[in-house]
N, C-alpha and C. Protein backbone atom coordinates (compact mmCIF):
# COMPACT_ATOMS: atom_id res chain seq x y z
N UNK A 1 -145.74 59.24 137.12
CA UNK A 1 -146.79 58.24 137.11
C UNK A 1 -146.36 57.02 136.27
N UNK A 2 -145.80 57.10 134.92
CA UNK A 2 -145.31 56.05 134.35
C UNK A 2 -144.16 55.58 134.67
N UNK A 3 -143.52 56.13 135.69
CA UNK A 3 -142.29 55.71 136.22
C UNK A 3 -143.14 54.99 136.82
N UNK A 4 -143.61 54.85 138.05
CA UNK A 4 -144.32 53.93 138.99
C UNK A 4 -144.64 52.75 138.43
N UNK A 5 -145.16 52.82 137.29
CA UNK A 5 -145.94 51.40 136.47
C UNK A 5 -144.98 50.81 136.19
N UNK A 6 -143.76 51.59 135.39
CA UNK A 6 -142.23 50.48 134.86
C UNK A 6 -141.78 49.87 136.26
N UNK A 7 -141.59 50.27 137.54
CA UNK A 7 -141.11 49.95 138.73
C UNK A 7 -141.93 48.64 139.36
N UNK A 8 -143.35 48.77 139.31
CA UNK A 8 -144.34 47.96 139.49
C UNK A 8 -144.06 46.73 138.49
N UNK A 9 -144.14 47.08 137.27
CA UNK A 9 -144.04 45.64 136.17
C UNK A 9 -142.54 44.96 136.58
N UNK A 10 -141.63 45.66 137.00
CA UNK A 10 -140.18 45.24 136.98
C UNK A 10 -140.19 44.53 138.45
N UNK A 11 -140.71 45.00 139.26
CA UNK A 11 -140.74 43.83 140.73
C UNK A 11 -141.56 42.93 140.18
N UNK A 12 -142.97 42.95 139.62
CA UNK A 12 -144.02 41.89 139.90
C UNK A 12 -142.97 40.89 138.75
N UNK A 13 -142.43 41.21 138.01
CA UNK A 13 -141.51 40.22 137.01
C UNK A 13 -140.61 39.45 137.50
N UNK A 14 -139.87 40.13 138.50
CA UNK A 14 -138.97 39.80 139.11
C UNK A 14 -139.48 38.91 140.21
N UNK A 15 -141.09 38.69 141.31
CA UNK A 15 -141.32 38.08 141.92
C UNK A 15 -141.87 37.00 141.41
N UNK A 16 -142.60 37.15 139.82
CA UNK A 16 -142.95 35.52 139.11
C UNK A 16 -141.57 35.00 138.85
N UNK A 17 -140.12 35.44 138.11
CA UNK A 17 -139.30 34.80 138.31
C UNK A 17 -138.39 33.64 139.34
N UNK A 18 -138.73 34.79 140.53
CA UNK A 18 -138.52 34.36 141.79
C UNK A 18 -138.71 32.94 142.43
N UNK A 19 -140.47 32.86 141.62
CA UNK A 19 -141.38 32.16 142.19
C UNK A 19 -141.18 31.36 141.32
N UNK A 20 -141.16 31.12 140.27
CA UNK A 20 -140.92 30.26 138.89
C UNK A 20 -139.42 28.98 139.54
N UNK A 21 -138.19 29.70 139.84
CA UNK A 21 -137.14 29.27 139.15
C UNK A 21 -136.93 28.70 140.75
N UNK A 22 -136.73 29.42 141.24
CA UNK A 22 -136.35 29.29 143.02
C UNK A 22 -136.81 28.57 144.20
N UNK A 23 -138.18 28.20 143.94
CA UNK A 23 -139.22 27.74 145.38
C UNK A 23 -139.45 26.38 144.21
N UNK A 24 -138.14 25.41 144.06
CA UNK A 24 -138.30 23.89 143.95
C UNK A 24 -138.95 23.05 145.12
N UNK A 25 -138.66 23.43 146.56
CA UNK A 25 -139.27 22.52 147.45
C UNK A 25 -140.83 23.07 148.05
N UNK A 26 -140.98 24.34 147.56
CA UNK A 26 -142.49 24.59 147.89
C UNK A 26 -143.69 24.16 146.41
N UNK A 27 -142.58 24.31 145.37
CA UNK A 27 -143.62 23.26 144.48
C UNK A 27 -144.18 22.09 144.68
N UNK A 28 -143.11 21.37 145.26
CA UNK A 28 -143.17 19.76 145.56
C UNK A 28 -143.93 19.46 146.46
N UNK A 29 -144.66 20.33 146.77
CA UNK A 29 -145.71 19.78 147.83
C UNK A 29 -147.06 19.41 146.70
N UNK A 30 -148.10 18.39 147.16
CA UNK A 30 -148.29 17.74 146.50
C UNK A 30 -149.59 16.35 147.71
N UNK A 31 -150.25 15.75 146.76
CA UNK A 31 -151.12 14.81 147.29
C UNK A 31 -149.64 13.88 147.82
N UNK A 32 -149.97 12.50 148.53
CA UNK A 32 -149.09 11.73 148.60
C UNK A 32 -148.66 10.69 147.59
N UNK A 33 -150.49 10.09 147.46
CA UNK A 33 -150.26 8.96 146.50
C UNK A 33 -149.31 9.68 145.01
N UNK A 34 -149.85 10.53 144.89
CA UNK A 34 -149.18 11.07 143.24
C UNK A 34 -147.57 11.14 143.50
N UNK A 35 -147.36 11.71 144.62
CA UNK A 35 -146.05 11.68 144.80
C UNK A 35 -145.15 10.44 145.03
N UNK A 36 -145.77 9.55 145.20
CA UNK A 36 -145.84 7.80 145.44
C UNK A 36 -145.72 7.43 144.12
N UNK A 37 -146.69 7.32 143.40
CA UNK A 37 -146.73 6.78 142.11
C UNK A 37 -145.45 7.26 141.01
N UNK A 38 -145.31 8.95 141.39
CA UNK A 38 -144.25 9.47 140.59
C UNK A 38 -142.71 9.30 140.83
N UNK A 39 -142.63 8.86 142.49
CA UNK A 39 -141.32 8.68 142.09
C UNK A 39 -140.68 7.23 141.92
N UNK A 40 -141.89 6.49 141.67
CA UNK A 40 -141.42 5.20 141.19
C UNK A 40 -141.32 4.75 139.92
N UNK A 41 -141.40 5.90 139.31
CA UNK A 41 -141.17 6.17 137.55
C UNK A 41 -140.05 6.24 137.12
N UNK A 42 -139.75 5.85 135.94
CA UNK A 42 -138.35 5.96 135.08
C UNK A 42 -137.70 7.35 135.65
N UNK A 43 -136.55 8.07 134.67
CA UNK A 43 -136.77 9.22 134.68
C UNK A 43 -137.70 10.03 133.95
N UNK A 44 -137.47 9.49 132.66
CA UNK A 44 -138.10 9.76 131.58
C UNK A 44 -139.63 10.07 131.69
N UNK A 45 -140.08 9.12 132.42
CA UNK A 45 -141.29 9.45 132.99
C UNK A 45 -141.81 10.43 133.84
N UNK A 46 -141.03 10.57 134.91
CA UNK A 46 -140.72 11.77 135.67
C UNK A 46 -140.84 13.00 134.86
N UNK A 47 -139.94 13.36 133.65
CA UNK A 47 -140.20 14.50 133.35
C UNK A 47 -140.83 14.59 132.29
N UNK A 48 -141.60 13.54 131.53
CA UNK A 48 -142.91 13.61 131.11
C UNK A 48 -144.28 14.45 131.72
N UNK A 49 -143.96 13.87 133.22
CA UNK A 49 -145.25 14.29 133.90
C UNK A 49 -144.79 15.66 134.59
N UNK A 50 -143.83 16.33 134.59
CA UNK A 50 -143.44 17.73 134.69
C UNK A 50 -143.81 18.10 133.60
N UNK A 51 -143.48 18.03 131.91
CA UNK A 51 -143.78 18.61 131.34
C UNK A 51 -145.26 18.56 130.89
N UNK A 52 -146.29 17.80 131.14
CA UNK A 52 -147.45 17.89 131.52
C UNK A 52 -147.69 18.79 132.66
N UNK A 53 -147.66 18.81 133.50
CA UNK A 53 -148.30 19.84 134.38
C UNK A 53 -147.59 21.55 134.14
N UNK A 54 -146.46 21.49 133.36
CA UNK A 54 -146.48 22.63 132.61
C UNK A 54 -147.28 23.34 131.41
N UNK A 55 -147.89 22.05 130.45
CA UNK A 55 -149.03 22.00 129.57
C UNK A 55 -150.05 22.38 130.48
N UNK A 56 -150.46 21.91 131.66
CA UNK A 56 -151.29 21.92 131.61
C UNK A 56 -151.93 23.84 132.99
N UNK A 57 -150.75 24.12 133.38
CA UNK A 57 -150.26 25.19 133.67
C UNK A 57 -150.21 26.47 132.65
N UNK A 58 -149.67 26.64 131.70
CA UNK A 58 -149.79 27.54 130.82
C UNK A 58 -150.81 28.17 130.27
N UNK A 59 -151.80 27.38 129.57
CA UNK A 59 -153.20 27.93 128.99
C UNK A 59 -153.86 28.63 130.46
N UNK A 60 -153.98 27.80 132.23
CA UNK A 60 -154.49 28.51 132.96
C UNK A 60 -153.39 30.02 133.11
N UNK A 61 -152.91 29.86 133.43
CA UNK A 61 -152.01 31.54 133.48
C UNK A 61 -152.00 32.27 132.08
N UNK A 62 -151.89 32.12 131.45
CA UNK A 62 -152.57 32.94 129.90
C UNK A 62 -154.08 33.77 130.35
N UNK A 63 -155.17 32.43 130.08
CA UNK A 63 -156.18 33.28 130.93
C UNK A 63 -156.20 34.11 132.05
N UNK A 64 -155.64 33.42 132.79
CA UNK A 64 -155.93 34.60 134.33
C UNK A 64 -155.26 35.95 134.02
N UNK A 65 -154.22 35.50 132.92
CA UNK A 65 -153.36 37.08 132.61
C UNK A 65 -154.32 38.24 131.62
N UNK A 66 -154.96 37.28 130.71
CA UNK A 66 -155.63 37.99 129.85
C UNK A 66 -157.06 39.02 130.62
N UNK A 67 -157.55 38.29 131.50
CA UNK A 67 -158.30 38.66 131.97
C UNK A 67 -158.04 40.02 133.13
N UNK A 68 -156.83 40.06 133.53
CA UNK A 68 -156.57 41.27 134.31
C UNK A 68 -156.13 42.28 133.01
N UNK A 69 -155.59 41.82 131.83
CA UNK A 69 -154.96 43.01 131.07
C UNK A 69 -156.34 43.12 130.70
N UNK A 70 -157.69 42.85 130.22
CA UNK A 70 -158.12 43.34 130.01
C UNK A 70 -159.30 44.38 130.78
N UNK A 71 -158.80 43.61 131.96
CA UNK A 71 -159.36 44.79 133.07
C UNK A 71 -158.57 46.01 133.04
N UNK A 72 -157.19 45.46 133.34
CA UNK A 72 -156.21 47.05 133.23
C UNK A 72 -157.04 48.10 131.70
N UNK A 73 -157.06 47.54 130.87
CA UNK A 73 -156.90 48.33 129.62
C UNK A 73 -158.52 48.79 129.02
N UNK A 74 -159.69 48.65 130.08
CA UNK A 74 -161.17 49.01 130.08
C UNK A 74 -160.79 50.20 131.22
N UNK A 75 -160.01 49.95 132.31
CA UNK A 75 -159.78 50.86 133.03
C UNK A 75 -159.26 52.06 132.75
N UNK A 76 -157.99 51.85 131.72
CA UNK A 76 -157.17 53.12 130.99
C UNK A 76 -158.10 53.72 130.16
N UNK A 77 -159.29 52.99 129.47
CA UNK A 77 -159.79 53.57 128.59
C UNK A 77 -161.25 54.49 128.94
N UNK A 78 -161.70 54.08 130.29
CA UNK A 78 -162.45 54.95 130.96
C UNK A 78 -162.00 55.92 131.35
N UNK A 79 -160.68 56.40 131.70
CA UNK A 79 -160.23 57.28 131.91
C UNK A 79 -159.69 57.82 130.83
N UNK A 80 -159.16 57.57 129.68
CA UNK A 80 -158.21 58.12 128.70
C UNK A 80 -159.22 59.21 128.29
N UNK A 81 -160.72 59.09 128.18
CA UNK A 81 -161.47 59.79 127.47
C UNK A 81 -161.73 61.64 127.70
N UNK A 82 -161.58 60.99 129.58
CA UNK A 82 -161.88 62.58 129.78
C UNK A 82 -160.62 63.37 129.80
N UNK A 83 -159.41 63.19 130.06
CA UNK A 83 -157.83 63.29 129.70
C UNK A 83 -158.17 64.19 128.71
N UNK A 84 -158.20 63.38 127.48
CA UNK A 84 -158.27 63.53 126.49
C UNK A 84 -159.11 65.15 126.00
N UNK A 85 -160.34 64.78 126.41
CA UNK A 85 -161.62 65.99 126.16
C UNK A 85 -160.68 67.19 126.94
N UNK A 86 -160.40 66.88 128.14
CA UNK A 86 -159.68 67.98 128.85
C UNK A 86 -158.71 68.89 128.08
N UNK A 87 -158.14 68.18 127.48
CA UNK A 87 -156.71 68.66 127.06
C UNK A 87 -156.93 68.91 125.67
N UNK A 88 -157.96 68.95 124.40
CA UNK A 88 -158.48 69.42 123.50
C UNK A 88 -159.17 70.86 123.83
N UNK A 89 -159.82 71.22 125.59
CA UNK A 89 -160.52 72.45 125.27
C UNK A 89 -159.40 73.45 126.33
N UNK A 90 -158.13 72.64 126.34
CA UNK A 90 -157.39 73.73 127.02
C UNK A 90 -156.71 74.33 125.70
N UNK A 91 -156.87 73.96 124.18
CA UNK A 91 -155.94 74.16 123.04
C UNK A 91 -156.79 75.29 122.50
């Protein structure tokens, strides 16, 4: 069973990597005008406004993460209990 979960965390890691480093031209999709306005920018500017939408990227994926671990870990703990009781009145 905890094999399964290390196997599970190690693909889903491996598919945000995937998705992170690799899919440059499916990021770049985009409104027009913004894409208009941006590439008539310095460079400097250019990756100003990348590293803004990484600011502004991060705090949302934090939350959305926090919010499933703490689903995962209400879930383990509804279950840990009777586990638990179980395996105290088999002793």
């Amino acid at each position: 069973m905890r094999h399964m979960r290390v196997i599970r965390s190690v693909l889903a890691g491996a598919l945000l990597a995937t998705s992170l480093f690799v899919g440059t031209p499916v990021r770049a999709q985009g409104c027009a005008m913004c894409y208009t306005a941006a590439s008539q920018q310095k460079e400097q500017a250019k990756q100003a406004l990348n590293y803004g939408i990484v600011a502004l990227l991060a705090p949302t994926l934090l939350m959305f993460g926090g919010v499933f671990w703490l689903a995962n870990r209400s879930r383990k703990n509804e279950s840990g209990p009777l586990d638990e009781e179980a395996g105290h009145e088999n002793l």
